[in-house]
N, C-alpha and C. Protein backbone atom coordinates (compact mmCIF):
# COMPACT_ATOMS: atom_id res chain seq x y z
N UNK A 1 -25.98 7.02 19.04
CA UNK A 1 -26.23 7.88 17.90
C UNK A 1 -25.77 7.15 16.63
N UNK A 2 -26.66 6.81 15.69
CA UNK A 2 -26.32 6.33 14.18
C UNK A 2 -25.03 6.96 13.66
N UNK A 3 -24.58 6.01 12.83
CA UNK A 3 -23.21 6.91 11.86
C UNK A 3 -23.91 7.49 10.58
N UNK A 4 -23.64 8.83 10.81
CA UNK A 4 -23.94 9.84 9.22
C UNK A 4 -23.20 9.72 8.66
N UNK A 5 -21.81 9.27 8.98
CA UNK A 5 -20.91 9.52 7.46
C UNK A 5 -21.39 9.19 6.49
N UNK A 6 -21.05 10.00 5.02
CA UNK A 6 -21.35 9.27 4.23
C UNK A 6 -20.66 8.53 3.50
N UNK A 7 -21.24 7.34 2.78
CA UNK A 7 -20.33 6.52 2.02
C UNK A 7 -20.60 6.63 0.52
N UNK A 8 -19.74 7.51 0.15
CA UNK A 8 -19.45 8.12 -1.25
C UNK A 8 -18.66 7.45 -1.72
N UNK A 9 -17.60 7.20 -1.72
CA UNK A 9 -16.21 6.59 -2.56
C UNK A 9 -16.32 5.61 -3.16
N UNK A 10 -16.13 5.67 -4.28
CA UNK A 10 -16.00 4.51 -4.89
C UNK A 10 -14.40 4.09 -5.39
N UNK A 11 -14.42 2.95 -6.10
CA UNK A 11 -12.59 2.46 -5.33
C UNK A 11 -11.93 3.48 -5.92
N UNK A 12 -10.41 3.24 -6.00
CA UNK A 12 -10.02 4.04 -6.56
C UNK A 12 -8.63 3.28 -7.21
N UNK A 13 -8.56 3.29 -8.71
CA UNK A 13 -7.42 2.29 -9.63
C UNK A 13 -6.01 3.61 -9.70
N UNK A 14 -5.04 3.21 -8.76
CA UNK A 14 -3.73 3.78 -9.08
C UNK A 14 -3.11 2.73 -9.99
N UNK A 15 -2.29 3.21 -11.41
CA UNK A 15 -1.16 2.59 -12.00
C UNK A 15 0.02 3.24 -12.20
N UNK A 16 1.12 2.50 -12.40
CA UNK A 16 2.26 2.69 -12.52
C UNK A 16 2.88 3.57 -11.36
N UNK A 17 2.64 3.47 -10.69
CA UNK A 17 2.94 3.72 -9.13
C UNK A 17 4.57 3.23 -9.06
N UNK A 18 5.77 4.17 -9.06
CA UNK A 18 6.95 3.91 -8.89
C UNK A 18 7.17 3.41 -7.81
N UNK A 19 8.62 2.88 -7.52
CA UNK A 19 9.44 2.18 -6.32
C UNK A 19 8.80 3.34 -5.50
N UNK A 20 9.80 4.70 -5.56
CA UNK A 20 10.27 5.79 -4.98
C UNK A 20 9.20 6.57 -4.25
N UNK A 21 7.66 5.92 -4.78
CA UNK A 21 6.75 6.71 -4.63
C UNK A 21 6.14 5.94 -3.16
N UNK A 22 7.20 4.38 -3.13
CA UNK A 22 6.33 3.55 -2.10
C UNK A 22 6.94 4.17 -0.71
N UNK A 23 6.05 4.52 0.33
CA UNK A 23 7.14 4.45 1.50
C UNK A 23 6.41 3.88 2.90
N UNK A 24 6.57 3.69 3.94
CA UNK A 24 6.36 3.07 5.35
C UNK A 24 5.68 1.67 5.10
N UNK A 25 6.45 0.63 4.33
CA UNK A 25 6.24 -0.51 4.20
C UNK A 25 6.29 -1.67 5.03
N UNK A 26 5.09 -1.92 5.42
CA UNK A 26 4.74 -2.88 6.62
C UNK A 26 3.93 -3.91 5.63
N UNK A 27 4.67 -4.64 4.58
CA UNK A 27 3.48 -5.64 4.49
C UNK A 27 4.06 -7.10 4.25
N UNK A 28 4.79 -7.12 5.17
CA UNK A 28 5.42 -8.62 6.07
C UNK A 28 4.86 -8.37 7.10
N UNK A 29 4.05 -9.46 7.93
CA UNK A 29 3.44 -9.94 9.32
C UNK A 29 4.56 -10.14 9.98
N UNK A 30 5.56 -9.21 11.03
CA UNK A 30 6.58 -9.32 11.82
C UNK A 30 5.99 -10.03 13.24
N UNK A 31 5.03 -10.44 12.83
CA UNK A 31 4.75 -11.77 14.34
C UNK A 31 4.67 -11.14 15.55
N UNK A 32 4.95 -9.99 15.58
CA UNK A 32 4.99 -9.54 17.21
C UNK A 32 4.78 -7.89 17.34
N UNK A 33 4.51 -6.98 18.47
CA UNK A 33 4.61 -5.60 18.49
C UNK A 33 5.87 -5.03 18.05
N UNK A 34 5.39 -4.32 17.16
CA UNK A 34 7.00 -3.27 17.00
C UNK A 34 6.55 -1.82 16.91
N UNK A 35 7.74 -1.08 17.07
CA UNK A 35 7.70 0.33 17.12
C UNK A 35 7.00 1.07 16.45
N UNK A 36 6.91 0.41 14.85
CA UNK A 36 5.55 1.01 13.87
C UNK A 36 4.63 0.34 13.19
N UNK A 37 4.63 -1.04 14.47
CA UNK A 37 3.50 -2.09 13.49
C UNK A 37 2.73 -2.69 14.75
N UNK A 38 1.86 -3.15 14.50
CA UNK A 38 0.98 -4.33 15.72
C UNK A 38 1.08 -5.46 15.18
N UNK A 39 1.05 -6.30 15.23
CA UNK A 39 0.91 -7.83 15.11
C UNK A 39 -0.42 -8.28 13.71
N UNK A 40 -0.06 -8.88 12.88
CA UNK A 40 -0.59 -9.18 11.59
C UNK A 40 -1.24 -7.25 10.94
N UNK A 41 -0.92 -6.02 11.26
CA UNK A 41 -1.19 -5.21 10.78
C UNK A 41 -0.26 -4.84 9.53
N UNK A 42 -1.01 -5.08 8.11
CA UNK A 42 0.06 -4.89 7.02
C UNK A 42 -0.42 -3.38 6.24
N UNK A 43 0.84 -2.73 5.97
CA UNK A 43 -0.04 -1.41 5.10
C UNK A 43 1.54 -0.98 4.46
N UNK A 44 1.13 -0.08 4.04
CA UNK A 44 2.37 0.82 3.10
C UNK A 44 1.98 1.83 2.73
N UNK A 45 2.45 3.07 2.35
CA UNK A 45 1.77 4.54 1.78
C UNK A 45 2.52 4.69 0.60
N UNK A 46 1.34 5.72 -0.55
CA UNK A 46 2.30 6.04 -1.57
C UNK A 46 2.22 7.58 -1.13
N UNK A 47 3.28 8.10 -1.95
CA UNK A 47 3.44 9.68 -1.92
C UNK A 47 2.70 10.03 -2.79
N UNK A 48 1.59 11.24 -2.57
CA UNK A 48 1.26 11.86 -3.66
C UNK A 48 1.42 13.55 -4.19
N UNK A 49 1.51 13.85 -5.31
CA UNK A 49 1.63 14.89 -5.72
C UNK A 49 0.32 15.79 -4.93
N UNK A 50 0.74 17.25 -5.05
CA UNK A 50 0.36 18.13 -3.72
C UNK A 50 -1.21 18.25 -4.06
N UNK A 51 -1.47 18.50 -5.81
CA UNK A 51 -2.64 18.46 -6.58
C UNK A 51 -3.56 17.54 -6.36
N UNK A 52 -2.93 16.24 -6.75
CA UNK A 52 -4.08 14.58 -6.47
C UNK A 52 -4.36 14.38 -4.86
N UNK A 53 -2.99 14.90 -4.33
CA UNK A 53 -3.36 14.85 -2.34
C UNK A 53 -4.73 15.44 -2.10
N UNK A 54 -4.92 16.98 -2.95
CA UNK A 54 -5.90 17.49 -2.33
C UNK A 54 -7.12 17.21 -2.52
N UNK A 55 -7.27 16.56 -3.90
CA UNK A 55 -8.31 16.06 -4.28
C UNK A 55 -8.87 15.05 -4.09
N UNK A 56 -8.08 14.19 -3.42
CA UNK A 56 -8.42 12.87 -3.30
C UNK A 56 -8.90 13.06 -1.16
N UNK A 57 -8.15 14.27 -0.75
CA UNK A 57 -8.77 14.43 0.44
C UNK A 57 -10.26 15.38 0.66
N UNK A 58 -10.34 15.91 -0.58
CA UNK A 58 -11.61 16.81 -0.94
C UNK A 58 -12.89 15.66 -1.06
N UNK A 59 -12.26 14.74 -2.11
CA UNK A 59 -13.17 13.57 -1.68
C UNK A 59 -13.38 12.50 -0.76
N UNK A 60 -12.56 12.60 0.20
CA UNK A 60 -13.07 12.43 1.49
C UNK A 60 -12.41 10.78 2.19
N UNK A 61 -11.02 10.82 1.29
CA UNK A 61 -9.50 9.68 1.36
C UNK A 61 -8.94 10.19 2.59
N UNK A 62 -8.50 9.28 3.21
CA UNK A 62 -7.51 9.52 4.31
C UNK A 62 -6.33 10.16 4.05
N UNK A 63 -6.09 11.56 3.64
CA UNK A 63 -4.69 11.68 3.36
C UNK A 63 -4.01 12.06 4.21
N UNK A 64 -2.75 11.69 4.22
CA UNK A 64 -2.03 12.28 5.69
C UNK A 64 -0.95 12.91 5.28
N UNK A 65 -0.81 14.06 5.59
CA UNK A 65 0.30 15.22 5.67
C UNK A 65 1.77 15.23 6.27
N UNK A 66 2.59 15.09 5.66
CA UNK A 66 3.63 15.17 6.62
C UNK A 66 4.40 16.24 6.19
N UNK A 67 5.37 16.97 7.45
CA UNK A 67 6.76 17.77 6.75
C UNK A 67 7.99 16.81 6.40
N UNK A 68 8.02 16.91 5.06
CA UNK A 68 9.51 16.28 4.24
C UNK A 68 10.66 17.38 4.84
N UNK A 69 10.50 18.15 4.89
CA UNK A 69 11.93 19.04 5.11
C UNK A 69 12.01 19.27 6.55
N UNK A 70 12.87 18.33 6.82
CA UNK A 70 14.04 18.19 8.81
C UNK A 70 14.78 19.00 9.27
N UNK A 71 15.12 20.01 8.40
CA UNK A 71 15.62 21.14 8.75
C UNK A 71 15.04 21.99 9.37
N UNK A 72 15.37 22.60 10.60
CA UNK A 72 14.82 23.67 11.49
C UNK A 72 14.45 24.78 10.65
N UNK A 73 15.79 25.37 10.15
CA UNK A 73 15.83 27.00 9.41
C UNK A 73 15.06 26.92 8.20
N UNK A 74 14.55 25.57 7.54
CA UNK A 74 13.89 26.02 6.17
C UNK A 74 12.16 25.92 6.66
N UNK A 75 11.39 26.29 6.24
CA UNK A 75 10.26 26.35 6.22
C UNK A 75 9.59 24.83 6.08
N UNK A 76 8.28 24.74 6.81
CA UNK A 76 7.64 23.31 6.53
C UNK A 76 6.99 23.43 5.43
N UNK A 77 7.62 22.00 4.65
CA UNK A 77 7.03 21.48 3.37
C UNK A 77 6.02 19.89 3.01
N UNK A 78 4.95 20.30 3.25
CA UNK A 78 3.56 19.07 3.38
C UNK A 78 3.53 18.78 2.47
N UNK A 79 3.62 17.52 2.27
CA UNK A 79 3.84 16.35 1.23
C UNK A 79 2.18 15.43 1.60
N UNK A 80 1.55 14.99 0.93
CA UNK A 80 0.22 14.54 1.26
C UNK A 80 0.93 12.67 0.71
N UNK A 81 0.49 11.70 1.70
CA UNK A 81 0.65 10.40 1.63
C UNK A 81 -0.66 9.92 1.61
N UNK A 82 -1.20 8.58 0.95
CA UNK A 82 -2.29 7.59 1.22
C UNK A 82 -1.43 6.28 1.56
N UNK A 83 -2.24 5.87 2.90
CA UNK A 83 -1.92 4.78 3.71
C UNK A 83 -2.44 3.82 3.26
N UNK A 84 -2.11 2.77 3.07
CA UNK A 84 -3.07 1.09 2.01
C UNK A 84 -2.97 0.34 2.80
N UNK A 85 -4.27 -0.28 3.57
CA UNK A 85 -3.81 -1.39 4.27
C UNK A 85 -4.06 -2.25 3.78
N UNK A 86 -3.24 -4.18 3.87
CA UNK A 86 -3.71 -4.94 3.51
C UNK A 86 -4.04 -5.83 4.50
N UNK A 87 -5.57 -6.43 4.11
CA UNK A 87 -6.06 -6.99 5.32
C UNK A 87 -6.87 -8.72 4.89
N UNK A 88 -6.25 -9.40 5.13
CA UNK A 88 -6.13 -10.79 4.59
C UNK A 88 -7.57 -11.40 5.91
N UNK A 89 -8.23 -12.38 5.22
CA UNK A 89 -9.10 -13.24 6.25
C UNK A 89 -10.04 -12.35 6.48
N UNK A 90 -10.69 -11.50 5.31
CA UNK A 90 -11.84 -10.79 5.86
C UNK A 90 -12.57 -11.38 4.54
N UNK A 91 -13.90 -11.09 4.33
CA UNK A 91 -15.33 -10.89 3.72
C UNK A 91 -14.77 -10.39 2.10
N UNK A 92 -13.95 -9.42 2.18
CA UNK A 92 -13.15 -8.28 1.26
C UNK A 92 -12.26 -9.43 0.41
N UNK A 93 -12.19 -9.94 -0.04
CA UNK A 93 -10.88 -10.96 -0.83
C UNK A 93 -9.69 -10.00 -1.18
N UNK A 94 -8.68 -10.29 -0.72
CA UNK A 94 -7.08 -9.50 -1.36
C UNK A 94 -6.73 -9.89 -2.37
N UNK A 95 -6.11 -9.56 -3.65
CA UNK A 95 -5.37 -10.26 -4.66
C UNK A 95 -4.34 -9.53 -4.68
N UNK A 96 -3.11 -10.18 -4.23
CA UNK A 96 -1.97 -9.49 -4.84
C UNK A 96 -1.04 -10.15 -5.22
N UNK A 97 -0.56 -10.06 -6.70
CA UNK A 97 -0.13 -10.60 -7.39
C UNK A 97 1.97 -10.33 -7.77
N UNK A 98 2.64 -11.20 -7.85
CA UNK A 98 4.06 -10.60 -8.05
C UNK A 98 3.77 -11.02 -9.63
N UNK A 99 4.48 -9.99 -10.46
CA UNK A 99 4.72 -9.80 -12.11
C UNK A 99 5.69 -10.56 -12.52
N UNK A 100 6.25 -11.49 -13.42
CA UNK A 100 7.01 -11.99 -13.81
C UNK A 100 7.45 -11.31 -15.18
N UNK A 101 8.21 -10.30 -15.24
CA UNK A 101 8.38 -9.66 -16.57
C UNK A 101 8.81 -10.69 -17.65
N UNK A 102 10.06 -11.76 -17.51
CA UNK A 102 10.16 -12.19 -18.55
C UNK A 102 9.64 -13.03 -19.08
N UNK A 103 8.01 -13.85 -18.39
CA UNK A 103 7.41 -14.36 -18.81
C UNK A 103 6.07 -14.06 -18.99
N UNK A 104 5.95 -12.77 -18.40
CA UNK A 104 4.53 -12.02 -18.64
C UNK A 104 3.67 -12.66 -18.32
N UNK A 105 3.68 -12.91 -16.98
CA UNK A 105 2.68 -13.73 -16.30
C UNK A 105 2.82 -13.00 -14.97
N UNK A 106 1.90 -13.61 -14.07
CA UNK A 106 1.82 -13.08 -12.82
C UNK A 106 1.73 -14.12 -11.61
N UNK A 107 2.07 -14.55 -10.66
CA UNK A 107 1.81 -15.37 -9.34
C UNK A 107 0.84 -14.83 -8.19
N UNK A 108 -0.21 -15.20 -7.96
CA UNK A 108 -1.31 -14.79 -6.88
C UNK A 108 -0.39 -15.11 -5.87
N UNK A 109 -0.22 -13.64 -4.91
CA UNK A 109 0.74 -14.18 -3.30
C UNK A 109 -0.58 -13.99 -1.87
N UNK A 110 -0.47 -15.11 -1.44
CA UNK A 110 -1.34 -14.95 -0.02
C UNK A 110 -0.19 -14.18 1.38
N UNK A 111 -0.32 -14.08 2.68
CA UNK A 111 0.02 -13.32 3.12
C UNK A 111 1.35 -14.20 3.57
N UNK A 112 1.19 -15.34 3.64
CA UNK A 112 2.79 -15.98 4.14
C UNK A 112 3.73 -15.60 2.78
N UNK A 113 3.03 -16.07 1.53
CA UNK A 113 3.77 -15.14 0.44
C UNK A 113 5.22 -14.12 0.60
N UNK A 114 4.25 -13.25 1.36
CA UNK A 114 4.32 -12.04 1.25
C UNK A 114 5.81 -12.08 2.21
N UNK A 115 5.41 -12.44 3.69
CA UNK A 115 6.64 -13.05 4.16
C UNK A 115 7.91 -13.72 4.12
N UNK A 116 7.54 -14.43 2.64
CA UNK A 116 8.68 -15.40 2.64
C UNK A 116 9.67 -14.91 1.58
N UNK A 117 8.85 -13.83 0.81
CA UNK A 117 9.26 -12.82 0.01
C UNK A 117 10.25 -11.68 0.55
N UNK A 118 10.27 -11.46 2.01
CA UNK A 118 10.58 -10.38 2.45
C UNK A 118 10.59 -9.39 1.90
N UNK A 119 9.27 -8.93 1.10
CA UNK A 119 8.64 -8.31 0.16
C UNK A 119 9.04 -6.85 0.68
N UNK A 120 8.96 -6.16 2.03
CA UNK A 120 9.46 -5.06 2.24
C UNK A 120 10.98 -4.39 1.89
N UNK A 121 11.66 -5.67 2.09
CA UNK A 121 12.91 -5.04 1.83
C UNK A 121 13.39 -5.40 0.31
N UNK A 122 12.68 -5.83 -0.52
CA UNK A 122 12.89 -5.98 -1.86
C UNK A 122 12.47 -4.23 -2.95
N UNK A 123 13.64 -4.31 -3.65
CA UNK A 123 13.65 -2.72 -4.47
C UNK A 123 12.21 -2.66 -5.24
N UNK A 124 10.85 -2.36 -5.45
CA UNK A 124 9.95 -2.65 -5.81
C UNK A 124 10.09 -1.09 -7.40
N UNK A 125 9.87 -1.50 -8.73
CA UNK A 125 10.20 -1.06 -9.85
C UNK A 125 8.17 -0.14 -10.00
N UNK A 126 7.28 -1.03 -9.70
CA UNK A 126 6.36 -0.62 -9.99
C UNK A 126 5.23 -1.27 -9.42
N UNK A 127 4.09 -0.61 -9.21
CA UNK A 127 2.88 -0.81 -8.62
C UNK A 127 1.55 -0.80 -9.14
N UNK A 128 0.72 -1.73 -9.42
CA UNK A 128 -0.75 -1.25 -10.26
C UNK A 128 -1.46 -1.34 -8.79
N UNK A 129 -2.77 -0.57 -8.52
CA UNK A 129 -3.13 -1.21 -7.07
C UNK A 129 -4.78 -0.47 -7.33
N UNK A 130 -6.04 -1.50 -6.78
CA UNK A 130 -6.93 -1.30 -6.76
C UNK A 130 -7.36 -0.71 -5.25
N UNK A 131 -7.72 0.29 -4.70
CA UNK A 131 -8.50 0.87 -3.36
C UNK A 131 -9.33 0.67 -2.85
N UNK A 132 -9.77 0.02 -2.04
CA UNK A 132 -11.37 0.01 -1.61
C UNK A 132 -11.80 1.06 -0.06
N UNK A 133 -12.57 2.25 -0.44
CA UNK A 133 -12.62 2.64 1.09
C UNK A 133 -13.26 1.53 1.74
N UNK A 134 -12.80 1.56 3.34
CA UNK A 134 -13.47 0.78 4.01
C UNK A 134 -13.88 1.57 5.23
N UNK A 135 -14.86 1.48 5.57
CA UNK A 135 -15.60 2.46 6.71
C UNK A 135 -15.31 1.76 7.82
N UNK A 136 -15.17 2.51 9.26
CA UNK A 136 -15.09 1.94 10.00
C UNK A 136 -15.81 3.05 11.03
N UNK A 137 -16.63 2.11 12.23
CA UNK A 137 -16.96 2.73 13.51
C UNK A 137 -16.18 2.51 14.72
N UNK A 138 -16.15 2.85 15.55
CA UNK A 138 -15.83 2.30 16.75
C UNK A 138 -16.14 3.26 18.25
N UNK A 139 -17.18 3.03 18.60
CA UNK A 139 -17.72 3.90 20.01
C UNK A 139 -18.42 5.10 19.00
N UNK A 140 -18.63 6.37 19.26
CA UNK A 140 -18.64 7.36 18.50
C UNK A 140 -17.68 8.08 17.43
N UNK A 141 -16.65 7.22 17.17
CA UNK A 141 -15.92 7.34 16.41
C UNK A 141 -15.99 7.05 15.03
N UNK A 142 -15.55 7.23 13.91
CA UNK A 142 -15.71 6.57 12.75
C UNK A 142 -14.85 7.29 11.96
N UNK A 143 -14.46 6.68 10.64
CA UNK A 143 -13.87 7.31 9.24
C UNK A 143 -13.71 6.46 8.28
N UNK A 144 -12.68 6.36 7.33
CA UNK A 144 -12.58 5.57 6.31
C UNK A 144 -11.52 4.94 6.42
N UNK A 145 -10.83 4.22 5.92
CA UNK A 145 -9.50 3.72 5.59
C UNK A 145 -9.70 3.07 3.73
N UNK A 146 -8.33 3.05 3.77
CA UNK A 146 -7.65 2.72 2.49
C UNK A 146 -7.32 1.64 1.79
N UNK A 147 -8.26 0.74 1.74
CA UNK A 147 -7.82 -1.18 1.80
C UNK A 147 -7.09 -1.35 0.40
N UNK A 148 -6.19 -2.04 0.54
CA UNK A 148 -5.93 -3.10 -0.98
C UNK A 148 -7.08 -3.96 -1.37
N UNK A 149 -7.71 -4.06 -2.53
CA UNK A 149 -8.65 -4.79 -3.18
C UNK A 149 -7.19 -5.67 -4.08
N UNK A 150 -7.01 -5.25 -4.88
CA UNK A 150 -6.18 -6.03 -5.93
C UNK A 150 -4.79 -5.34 -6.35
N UNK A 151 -3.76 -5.82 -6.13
CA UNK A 151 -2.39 -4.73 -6.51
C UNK A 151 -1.40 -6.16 -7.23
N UNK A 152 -0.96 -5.67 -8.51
CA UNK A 152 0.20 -5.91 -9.30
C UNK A 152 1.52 -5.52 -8.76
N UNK A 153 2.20 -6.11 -8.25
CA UNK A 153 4.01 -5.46 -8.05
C UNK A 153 4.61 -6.60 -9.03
N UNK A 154 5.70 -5.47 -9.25
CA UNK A 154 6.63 -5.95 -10.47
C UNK A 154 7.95 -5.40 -9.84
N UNK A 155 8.64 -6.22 -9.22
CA UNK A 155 10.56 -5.83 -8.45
C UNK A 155 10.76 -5.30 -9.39
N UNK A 156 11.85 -4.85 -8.75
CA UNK A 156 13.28 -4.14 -9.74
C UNK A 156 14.07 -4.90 -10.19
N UNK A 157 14.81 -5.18 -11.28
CA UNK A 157 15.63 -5.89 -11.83
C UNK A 157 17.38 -5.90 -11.41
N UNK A 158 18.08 -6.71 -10.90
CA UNK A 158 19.44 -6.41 -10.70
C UNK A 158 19.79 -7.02 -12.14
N UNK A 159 21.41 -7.16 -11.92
CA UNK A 159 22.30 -7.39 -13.04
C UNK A 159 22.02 -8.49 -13.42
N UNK A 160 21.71 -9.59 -12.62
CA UNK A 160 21.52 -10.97 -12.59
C UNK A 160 20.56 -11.51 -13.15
N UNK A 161 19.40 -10.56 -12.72
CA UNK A 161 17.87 -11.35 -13.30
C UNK A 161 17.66 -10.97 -15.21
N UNK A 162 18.77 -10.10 -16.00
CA UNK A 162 19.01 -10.32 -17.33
C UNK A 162 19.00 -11.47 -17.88
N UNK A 163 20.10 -12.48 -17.09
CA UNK A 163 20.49 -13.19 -17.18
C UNK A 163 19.84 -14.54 -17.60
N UNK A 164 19.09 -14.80 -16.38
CA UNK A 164 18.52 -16.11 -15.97
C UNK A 164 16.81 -15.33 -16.17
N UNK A 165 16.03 -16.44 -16.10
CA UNK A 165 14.83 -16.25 -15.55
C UNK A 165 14.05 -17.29 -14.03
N UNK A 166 14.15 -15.94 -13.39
CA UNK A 166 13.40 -16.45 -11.81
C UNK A 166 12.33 -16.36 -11.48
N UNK A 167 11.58 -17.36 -11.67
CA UNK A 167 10.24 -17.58 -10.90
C UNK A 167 10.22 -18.05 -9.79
N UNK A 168 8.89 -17.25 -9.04
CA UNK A 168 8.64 -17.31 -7.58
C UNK A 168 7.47 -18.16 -7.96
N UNK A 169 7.80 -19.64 -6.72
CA UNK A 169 6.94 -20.39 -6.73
C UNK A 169 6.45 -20.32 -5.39
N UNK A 170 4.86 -20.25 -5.02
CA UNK A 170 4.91 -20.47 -3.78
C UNK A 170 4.27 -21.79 -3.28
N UNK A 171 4.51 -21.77 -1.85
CA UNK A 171 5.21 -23.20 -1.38
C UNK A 171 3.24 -23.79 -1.59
């Protein structure tokens, strides 16, 4: 049987996307199976407000629901997330770029980059990020997903980086 879905979406440009807003950050290649990753699978979710969640699932985004509140006795509270995967060595080109604030420039990072960065566990200040749905089939199955086309990150600043200026060179 053919796939009917339809393919409506066109990308979608998030900016200024806070640290706080980033969460389930998988986009270091941990080389092997782990508990919430497969092997070269990179993604991250932002949180979204309850309003843009619904709308952006009205138009037909993967949004995924979770309860924020762990407490038994209080009532469940659904928080709507979009999942971003980034998917390097396809047809699709990735650009993602680290910000250099004090020189107002930017560095194109490929996916070892990204690794050598230990980009997950770094405090991330802000996010520009381009969306691309990407359709997918598989058996009678099908839906969309959430690709990175092009995303800006700009770290967080410690006490230190006032100081000096650090550029990331990559190898």
């Amino acid at each position: 049987m053919p796939n009917t879905m339809e393919r409506n979406l066109s990308n979608l440009v998030l900016k200024n996307i806070s640290g706080d807003q980033i969460t389930w950050r998988h986009m270091e290649d941990n080389a092997e199976d782990g508990l919430y990753s497969r092997n070269g699978l990179r993604y991250f979710a932002i949180k979204l407000d309850d309003e843009y969640a619904k709308k952006l699932e009205i138009e037909g985004w993967p949004v995924i629901w979770r309860n924020v509140n762990h407490n038994e006795d209080e009532p469940e509270e659904l928080k709507g997330y979009l999942k971003l995967f980034i998917k390097y060595g396809t047809r699709f080109p990735v650009d993602i770029y680290l910000i250099n604030r004090n020189m107002k420039s930017k560095t194109l990072l490929d996916e070892n980059d990204l690794d050598d960065l230990h980009i997950d566990s770094k405090p991330i200040e802000f996010i520009d990020v381009v969306i691309r749905p990407y359709y997918w089939t598989y058996g009678d199955r099908h839906g969309v997903k959430a690709q990175v086309q092009a995303m800006n990150i700009l770290l967080a600043q410690d006490g230190l980086d006032d100081d000096y200026e650090v550029v990331y060179q990559p190898k």
